[in-house]
PDB file of N, CA and C in Angstrom:
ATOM      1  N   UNK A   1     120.917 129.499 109.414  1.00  0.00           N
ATOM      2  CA  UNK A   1     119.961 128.754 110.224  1.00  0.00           C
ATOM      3  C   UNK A   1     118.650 128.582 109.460  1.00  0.00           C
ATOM      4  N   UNK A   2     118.255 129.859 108.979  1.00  0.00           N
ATOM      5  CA  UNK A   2     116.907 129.973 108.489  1.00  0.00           C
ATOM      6  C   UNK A   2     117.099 128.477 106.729  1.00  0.00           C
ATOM      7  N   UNK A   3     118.212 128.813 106.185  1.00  0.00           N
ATOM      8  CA  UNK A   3     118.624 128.059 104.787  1.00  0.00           C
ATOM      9  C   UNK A   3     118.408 126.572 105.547  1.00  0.00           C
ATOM     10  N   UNK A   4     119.296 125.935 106.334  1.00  0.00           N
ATOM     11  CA  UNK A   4     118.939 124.872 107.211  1.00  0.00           C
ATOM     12  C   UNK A   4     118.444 124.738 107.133  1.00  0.00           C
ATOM     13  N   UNK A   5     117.231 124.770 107.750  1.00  0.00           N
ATOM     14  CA  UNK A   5     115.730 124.520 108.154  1.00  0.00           C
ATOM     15  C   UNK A   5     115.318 123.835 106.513  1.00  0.00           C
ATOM     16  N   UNK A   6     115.275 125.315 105.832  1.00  0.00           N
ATOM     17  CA  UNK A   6     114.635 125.333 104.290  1.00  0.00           C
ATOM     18  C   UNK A   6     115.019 123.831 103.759  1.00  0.00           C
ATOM     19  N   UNK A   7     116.369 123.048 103.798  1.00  0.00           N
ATOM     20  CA  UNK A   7     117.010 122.505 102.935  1.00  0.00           C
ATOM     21  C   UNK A   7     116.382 121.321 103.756  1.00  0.00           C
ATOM     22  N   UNK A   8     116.071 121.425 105.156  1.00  0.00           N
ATOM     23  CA  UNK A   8     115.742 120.212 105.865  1.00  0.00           C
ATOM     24  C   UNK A   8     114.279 119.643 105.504  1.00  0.00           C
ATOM     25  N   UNK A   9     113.970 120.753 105.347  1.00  0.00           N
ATOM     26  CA  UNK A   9     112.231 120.838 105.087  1.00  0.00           C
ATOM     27  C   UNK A   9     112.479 120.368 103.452  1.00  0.00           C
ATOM     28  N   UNK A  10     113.034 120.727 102.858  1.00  0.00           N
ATOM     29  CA  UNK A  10     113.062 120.645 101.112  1.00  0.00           C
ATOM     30  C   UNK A  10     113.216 119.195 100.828  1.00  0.00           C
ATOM     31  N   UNK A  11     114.288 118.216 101.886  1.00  0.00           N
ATOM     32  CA  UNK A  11     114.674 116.900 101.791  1.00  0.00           C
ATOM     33  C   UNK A  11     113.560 115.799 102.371  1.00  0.00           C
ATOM     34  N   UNK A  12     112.699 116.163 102.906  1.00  0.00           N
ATOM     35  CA  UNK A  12     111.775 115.408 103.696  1.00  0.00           C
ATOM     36  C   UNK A  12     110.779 115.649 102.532  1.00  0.00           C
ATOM     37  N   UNK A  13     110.560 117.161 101.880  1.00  0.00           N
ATOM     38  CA  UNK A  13     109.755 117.121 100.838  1.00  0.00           C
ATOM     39  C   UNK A  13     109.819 115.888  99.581  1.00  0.00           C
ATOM     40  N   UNK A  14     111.151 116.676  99.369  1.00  0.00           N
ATOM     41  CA  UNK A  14     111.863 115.363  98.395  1.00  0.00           C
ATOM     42  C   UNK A  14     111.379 113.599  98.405  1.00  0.00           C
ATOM     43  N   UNK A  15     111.873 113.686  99.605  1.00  0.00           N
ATOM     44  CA  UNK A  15     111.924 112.166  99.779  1.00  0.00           C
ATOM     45  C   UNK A  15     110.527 111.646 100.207  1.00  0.00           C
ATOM     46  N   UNK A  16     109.726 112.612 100.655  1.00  0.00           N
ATOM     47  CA  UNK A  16     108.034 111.904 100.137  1.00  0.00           C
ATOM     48  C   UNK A  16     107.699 111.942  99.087  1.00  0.00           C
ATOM     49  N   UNK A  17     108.239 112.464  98.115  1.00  0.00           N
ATOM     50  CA  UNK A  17     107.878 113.012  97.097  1.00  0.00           C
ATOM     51  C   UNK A  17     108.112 112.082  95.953  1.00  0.00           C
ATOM     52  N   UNK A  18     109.377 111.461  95.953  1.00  0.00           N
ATOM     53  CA  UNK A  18     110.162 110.066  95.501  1.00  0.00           C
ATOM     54  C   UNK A  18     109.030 108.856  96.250  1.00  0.00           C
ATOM     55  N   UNK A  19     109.291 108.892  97.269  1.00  0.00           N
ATOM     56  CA  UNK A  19     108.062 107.576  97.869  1.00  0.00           C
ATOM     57  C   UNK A  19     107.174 107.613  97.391  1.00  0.00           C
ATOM     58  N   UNK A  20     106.444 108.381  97.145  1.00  0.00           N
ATOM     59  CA  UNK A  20     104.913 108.179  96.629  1.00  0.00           C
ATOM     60  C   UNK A  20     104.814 107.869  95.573  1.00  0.00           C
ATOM     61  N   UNK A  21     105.754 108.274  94.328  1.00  0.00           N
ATOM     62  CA  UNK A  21     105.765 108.471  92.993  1.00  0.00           C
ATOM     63  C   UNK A  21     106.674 106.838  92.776  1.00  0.00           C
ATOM     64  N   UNK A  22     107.078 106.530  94.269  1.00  0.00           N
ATOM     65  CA  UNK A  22     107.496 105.411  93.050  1.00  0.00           C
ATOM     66  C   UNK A  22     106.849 104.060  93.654  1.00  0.00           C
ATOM     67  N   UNK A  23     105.476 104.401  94.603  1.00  0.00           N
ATOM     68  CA  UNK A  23     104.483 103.787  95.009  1.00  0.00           C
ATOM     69  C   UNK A  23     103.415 103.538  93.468  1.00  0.00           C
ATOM     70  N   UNK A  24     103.138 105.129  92.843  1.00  0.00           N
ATOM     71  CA  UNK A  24     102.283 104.670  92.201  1.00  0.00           C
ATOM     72  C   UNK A  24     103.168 103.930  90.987  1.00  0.00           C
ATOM     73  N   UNK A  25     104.287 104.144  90.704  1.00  0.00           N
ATOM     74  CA  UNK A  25     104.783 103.832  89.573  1.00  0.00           C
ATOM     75  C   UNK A  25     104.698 101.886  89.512  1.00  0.00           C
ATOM     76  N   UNK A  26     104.388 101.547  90.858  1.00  0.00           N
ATOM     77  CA  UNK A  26     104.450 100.384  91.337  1.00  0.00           C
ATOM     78  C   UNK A  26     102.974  99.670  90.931  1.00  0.00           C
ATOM     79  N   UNK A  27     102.230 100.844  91.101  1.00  0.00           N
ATOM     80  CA  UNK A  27     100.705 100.105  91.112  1.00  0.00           C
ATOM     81  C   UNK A  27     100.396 100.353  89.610  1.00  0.00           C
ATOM     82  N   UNK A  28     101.359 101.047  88.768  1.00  0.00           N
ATOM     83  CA  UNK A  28     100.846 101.118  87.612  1.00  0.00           C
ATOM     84  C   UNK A  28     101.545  99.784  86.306  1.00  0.00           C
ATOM     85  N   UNK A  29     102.473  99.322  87.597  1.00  0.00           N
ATOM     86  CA  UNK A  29     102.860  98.120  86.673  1.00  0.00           C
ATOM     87  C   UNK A  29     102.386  97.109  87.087  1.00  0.00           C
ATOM     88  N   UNK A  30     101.939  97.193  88.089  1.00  0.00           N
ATOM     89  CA  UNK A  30     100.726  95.819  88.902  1.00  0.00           C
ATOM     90  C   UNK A  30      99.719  95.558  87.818  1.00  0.00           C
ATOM     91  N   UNK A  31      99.019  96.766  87.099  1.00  0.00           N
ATOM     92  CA  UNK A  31      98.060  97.202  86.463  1.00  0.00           C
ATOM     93  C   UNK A  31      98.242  96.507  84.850  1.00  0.00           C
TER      94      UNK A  31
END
């Protein structure tokens, strides 16, 4: 239960983590 959680929390990390990075990767080819 407790690993769950962790892995749920780890994937939401992840995947903001990917969004943002491939936000700036976006503004750095705007640039």
């Amino acid at each position: 239960m407790g690993t769950s959680t962790l892995s749920r929390f780890q994937r939401g990390a992840l995947a903001q983590l990917v969004s943002e990075g491939h936000h700036t990767y976006q503004d750095m080819a705007d640039a």
